[in-house]
N, C-alpha and C. Protein backbone atom coordinates (compact mmCIF):
# COMPACT_ATOMS: atom_id res chain seq x y z
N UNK A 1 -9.94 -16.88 -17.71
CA UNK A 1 -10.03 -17.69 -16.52
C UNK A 1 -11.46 -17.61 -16.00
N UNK A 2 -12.55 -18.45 -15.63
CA UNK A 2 -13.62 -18.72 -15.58
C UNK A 2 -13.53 -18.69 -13.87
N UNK A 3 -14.49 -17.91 -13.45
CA UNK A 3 -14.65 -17.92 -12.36
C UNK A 3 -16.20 -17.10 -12.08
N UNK A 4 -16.77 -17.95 -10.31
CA UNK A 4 -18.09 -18.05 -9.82
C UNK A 4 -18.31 -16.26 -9.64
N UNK A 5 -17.35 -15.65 -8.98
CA UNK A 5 -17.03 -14.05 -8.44
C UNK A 5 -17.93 -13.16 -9.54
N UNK A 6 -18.61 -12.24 -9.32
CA UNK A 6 -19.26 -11.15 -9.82
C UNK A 6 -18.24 -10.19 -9.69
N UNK A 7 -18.45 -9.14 -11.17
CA UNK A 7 -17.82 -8.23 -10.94
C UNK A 7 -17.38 -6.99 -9.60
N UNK A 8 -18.34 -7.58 -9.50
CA UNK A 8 -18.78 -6.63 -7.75
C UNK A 8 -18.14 -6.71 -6.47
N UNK A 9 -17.73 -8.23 -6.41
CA UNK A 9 -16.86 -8.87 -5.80
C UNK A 9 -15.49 -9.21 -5.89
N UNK A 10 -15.49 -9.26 -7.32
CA UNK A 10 -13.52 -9.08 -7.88
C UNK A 10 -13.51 -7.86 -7.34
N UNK A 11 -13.93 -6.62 -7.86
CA UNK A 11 -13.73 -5.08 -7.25
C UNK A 11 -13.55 -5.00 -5.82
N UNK A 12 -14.37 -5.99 -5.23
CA UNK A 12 -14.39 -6.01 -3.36
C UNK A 12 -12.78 -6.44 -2.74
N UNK A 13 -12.54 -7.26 -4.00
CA UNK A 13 -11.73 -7.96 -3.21
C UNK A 13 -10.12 -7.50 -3.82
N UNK A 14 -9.81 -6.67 -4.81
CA UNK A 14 -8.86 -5.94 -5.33
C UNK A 14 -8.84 -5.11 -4.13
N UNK A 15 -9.99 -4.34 -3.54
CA UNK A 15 -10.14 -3.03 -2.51
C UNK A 15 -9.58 -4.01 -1.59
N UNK A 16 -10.05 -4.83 -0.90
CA UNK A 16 -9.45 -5.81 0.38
C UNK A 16 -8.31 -5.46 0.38
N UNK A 17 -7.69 -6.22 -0.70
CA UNK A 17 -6.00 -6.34 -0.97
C UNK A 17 -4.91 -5.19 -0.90
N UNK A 18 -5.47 -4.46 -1.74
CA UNK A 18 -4.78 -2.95 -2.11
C UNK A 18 -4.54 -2.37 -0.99
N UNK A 19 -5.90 -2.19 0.48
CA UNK A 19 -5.59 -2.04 1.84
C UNK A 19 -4.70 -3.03 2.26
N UNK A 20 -5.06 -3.95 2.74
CA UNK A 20 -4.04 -4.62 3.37
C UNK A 20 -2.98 -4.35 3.44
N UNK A 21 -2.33 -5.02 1.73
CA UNK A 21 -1.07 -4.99 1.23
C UNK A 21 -0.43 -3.60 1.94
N UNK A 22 -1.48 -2.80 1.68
CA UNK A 22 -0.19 -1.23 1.94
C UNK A 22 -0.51 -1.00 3.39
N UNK A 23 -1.29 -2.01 4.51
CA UNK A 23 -1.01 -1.48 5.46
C UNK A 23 0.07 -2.26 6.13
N UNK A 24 0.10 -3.82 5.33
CA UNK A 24 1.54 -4.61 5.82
C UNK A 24 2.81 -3.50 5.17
N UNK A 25 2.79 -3.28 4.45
CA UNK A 25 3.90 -2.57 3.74
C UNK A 25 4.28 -1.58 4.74
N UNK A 26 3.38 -0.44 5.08
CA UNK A 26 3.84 0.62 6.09
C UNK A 26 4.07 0.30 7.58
N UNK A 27 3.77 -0.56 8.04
CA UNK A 27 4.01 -1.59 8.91
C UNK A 27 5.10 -1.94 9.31
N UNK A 28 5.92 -2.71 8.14
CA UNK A 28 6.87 -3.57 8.39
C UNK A 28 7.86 -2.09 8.26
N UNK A 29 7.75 -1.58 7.04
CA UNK A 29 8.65 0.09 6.87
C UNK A 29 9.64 0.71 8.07
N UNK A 30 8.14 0.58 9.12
CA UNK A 30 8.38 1.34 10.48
C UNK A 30 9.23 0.72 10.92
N UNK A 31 9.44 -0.65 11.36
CA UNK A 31 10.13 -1.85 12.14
C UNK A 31 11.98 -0.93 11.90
N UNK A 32 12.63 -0.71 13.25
CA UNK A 32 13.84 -0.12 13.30
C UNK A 32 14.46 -1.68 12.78
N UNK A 33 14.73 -2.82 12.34
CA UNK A 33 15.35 -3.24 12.58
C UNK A 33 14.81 -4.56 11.77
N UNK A 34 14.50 -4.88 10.33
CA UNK A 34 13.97 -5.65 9.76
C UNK A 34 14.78 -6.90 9.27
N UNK A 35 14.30 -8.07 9.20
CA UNK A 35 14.98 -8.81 8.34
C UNK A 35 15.10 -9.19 7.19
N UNK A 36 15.78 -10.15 6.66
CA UNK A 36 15.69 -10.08 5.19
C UNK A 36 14.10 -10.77 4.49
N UNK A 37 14.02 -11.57 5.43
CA UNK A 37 12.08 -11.74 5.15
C UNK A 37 11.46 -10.74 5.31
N UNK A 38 11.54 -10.21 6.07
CA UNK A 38 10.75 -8.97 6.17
C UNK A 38 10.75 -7.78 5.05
N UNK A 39 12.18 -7.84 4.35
CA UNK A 39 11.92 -6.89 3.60
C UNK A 39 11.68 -6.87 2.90
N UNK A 40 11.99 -8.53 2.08
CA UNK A 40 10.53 -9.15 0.77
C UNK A 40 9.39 -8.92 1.10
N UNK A 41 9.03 -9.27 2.19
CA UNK A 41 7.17 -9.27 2.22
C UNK A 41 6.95 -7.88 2.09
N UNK A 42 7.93 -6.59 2.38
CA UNK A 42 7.57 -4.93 3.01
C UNK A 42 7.69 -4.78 1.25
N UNK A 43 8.61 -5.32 -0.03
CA UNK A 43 8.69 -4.95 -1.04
C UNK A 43 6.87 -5.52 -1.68
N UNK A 44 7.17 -7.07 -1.78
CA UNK A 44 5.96 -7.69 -1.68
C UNK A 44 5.09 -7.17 -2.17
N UNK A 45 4.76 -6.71 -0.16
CA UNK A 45 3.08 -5.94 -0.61
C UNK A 45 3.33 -4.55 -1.05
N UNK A 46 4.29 -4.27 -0.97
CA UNK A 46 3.78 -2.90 -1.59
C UNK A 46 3.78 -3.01 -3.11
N UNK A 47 4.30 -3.64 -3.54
CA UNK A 47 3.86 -3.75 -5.08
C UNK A 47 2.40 -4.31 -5.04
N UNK A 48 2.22 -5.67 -4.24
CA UNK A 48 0.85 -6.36 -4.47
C UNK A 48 -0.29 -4.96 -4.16
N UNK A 49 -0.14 -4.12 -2.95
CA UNK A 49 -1.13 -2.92 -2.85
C UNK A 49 -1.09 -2.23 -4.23
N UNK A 50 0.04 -1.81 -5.03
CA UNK A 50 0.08 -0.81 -5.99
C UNK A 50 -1.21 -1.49 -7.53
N UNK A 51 -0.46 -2.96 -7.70
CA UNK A 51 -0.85 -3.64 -8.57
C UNK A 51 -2.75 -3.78 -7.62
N UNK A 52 -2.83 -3.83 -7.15
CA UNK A 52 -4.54 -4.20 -6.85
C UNK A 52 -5.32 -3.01 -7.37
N UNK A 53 -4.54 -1.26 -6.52
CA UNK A 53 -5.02 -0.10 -6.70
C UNK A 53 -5.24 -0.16 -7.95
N UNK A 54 -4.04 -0.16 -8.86
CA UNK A 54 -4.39 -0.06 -10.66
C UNK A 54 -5.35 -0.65 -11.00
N UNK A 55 -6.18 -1.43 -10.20
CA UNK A 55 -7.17 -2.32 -11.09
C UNK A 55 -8.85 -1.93 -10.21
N UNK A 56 -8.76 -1.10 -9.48
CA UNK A 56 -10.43 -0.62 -9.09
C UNK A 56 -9.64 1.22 -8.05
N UNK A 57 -8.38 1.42 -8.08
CA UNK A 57 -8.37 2.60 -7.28
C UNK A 57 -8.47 3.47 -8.24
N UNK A 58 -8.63 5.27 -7.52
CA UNK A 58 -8.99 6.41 -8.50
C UNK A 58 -6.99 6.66 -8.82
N UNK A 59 -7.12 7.77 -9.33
CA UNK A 59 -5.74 8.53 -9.57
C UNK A 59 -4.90 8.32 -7.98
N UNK A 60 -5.62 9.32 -7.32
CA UNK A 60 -5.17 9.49 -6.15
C UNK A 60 -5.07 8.00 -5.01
N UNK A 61 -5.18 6.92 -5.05
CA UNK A 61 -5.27 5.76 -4.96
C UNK A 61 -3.90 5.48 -5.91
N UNK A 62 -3.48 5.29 -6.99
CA UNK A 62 -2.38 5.19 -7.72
C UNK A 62 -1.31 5.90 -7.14
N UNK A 63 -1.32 7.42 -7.05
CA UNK A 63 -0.18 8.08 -6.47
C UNK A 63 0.37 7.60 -5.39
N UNK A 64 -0.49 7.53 -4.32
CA UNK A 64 -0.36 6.98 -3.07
C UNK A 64 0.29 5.71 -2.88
N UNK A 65 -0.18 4.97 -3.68
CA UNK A 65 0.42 3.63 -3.87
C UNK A 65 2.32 3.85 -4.63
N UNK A 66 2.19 4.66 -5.35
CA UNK A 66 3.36 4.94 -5.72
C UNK A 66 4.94 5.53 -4.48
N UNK A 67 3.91 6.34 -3.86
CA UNK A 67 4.52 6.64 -2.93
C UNK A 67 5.06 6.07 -1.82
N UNK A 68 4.01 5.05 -1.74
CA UNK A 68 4.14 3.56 -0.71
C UNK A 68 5.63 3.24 -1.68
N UNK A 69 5.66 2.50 -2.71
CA UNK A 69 6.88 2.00 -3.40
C UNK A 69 8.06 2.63 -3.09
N UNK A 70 7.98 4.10 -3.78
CA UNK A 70 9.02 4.91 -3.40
C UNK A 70 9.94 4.54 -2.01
N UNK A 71 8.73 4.82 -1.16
CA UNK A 71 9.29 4.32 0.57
C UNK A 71 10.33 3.35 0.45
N UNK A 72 9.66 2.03 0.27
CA UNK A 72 9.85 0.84 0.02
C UNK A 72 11.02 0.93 -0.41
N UNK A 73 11.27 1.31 -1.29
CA UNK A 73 12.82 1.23 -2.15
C UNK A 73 13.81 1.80 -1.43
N UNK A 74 13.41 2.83 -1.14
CA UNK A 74 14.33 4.05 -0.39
C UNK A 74 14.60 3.29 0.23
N UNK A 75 14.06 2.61 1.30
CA UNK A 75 14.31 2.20 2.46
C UNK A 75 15.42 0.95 2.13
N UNK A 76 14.78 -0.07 1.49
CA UNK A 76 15.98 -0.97 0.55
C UNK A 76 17.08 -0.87 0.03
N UNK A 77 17.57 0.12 -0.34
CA UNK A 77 18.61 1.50 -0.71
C UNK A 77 18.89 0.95 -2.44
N UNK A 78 17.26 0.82 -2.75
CA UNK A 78 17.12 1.07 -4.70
C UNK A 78 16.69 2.50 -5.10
N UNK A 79 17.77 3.37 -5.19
CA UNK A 79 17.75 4.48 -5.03
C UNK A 79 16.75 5.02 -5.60
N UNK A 80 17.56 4.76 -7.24
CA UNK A 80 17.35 5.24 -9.07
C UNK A 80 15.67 4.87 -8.93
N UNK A 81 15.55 3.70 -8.19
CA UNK A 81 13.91 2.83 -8.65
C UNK A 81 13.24 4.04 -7.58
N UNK A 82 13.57 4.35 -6.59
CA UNK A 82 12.53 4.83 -5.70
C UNK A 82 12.20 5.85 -5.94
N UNK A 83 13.35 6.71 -6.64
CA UNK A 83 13.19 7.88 -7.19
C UNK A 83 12.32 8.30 -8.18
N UNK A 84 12.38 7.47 -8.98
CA UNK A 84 11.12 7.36 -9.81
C UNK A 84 9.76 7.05 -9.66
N UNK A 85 9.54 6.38 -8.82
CA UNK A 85 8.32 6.56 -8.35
C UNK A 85 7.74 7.65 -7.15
N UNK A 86 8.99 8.35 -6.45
CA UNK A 86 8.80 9.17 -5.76
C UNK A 86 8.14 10.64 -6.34
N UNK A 87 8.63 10.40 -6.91
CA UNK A 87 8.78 12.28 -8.53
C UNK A 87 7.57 11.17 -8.57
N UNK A 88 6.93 10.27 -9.07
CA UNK A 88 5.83 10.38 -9.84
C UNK A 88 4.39 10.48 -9.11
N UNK A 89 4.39 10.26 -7.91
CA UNK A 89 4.08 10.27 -6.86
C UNK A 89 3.79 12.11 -6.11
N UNK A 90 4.61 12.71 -6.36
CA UNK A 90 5.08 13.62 -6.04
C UNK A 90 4.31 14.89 -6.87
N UNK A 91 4.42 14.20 -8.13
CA UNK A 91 3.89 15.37 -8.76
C UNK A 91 2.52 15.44 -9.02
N UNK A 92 1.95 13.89 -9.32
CA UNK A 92 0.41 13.94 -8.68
C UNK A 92 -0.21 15.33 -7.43
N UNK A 93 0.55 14.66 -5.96
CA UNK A 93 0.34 15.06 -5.17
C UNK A 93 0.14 16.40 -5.23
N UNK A 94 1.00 16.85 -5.34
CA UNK A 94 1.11 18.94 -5.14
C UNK A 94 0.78 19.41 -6.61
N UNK A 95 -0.12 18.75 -7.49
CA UNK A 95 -0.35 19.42 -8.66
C UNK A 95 -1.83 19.16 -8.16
N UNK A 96 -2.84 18.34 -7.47
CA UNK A 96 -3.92 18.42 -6.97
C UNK A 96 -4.41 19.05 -5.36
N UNK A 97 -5.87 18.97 -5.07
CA UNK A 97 -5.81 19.76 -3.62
C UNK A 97 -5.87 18.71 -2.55
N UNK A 98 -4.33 18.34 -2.39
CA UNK A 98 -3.94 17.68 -1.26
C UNK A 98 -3.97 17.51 0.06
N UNK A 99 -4.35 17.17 0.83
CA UNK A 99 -4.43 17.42 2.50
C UNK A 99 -3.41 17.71 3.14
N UNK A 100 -2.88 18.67 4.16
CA UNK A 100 -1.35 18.70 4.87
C UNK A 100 -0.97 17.37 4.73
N UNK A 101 -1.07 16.60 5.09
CA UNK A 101 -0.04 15.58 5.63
C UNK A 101 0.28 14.76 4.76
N UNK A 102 -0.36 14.57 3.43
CA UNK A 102 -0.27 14.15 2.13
C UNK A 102 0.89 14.74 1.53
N UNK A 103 0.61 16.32 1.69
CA UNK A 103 2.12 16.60 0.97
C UNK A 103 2.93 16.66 2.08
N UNK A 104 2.81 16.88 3.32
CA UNK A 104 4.60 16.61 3.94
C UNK A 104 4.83 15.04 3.49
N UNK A 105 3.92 13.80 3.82
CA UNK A 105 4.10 12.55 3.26
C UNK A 105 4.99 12.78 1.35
N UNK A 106 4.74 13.56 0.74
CA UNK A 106 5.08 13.40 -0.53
C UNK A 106 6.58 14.00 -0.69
N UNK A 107 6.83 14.84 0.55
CA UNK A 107 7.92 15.89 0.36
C UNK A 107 9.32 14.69 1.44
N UNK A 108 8.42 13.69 2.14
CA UNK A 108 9.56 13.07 3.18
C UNK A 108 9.78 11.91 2.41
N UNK A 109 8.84 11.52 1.81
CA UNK A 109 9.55 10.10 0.33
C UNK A 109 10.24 10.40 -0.51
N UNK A 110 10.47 11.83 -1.05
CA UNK A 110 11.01 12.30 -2.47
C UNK A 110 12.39 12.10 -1.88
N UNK A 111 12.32 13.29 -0.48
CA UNK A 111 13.84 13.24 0.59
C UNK A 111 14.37 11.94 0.84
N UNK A 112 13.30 11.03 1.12
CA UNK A 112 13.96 9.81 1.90
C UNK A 112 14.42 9.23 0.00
N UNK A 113 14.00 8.76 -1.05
CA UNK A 113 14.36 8.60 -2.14
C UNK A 113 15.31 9.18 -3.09
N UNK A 114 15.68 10.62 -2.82
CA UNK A 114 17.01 10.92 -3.00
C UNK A 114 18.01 11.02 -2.09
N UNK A 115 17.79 10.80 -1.24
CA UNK A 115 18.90 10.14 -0.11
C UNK A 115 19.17 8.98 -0.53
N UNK A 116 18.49 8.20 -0.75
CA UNK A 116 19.03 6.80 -1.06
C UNK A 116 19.88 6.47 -2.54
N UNK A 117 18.90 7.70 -3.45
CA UNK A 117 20.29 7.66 -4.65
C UNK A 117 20.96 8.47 -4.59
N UNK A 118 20.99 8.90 -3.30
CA UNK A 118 22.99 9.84 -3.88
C UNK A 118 22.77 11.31 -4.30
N UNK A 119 21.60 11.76 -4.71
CA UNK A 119 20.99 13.27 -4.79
C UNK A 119 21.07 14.07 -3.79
N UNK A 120 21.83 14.65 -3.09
CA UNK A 120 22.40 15.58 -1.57
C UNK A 120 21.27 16.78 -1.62
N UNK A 121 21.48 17.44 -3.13
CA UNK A 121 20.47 18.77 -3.11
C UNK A 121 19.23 18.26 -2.96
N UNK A 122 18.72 17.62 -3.59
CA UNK A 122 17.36 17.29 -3.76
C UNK A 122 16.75 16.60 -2.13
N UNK A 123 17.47 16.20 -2.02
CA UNK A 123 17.43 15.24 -0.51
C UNK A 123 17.15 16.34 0.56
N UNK A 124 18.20 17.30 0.60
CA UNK A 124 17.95 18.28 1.67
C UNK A 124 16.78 19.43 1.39
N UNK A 125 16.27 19.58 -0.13
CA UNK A 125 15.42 20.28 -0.47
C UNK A 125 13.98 19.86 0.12
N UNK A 126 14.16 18.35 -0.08
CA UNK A 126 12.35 17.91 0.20
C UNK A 126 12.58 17.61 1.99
N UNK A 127 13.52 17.10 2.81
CA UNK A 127 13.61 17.18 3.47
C UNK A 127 13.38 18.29 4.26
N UNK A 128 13.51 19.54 4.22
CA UNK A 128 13.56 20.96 4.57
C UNK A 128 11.86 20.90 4.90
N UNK A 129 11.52 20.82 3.42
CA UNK A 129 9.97 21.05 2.78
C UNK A 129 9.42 20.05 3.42
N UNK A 130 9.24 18.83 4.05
CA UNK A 130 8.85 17.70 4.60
C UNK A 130 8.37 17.99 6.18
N UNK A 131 9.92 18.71 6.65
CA UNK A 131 9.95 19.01 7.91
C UNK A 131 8.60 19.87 8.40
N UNK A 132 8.68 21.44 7.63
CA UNK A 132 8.36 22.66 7.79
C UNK A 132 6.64 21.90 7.27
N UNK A 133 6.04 21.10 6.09
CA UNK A 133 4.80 20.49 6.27
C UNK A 133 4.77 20.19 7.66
N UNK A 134 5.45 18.64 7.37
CA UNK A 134 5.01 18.36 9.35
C UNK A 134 4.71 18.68 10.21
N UNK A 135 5.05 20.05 10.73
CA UNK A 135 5.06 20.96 11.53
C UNK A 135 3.87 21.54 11.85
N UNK A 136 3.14 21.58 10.14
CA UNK A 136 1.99 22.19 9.98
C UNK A 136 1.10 21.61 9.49
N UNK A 137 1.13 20.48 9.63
CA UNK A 137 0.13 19.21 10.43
C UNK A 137 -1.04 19.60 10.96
N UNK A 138 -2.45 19.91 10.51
CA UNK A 138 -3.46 20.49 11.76
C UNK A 138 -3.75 19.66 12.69
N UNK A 139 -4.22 18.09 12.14
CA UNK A 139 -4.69 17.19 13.33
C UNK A 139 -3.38 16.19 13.68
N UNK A 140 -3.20 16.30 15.50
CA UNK A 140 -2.56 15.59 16.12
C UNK A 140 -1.93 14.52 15.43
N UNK A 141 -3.17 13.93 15.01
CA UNK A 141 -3.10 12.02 14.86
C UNK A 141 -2.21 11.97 13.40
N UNK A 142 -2.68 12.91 12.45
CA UNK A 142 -1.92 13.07 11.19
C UNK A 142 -0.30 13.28 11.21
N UNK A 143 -0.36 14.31 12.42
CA UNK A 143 0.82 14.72 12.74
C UNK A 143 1.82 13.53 13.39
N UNK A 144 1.45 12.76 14.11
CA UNK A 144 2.43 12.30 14.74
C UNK A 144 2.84 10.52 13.63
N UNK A 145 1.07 10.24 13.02
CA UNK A 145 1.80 9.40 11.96
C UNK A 145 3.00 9.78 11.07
N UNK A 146 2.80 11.14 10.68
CA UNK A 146 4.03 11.63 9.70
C UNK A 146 5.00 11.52 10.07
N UNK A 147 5.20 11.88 11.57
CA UNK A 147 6.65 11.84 11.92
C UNK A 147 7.10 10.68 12.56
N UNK A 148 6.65 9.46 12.72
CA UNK A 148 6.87 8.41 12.74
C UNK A 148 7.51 7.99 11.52
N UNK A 149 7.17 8.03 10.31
CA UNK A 149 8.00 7.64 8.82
C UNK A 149 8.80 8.75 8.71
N UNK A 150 8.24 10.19 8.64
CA UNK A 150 9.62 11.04 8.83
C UNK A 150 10.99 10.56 9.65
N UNK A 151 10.81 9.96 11.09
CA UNK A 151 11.77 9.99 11.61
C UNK A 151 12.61 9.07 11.13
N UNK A 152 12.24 8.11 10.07
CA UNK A 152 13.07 7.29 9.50
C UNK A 152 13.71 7.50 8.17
N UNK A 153 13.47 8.73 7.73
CA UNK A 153 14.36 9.52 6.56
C UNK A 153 16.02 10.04 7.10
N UNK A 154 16.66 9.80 6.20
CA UNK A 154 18.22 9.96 6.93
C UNK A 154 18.30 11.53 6.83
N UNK A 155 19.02 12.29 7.54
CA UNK A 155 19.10 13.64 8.19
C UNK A 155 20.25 14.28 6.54
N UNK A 156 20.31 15.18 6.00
CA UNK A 156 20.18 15.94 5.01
C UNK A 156 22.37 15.78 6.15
């Protein structure tokens, strides 16, 4: 496909997207009370963020994006799908040097994703582990984003 764009600028504009997408995605997530448009566009972009990341983000840019999905699904109640990207997501995360709120974020998607498939142990395991991160949250602002999506994980 022939196009005016420099490489420099496809890259600019994958980065544009990849933000966006995953900040509509976490966005709409939050909404107590979504509709069925809404939850195409919340699936949507979070694939369109994941698919942009793969094409100019690092590793950690991929995970993250994965984890966005995970959400996404969970929340949709595609259990099996979220789960899989949750674990993959997951194991990135706590196998590198992660920031607090990264891994309570990694430990409240795995929970919120085996909640949604039907996994009780696993659900109450990362949930537990999600919580007790959160908690230990150093900065405010980190802290209270977490528990904003935390508070929308179903209770163990």
């Amino acid at each position: 496909m022939p196009t005016d764009l420099s490489a420099e600028e496809i890259t600019r504009s994958h980065r544009w997207h990849a933000i966006e997408c995953n900040n509509i995605a976490w966005r709409l997530s939050e909404l107590p009370n979504r509709t069925p448009p809404q939850d195409a566009e919340m699936l949507n972009a979070a694939y369109a963020s994941a698919f942009h990341w793969d094409k100019v983000g690092t590793e950690v840019n991929a995970a993250r994006a994965k984890m966005l999905v995970g959400h996404v699904l969970a929340a949709l109640g595609h259990g099996a799908l979220a789960l899989t990207y949750a674990r993959q997501s997951y194991v990135y995360l706590v196998s590198h040097d992660s920031p607090d709120w990264e891994l309570a974020f990694a430990h409240a998607v795995l929970a919120h994703a085996a909640s949604s498939a039907g996994e009780t142990t696993l659900h109450q395991e990362h949930y537990t582990k999600a919580e007790q991160q959160g908690q230990a949250i150093a900065d405010p602002e980190d802290k209270e984003i977490f528990f904003k999506t935390f508070n929308l994980v179903p209770k163990p």
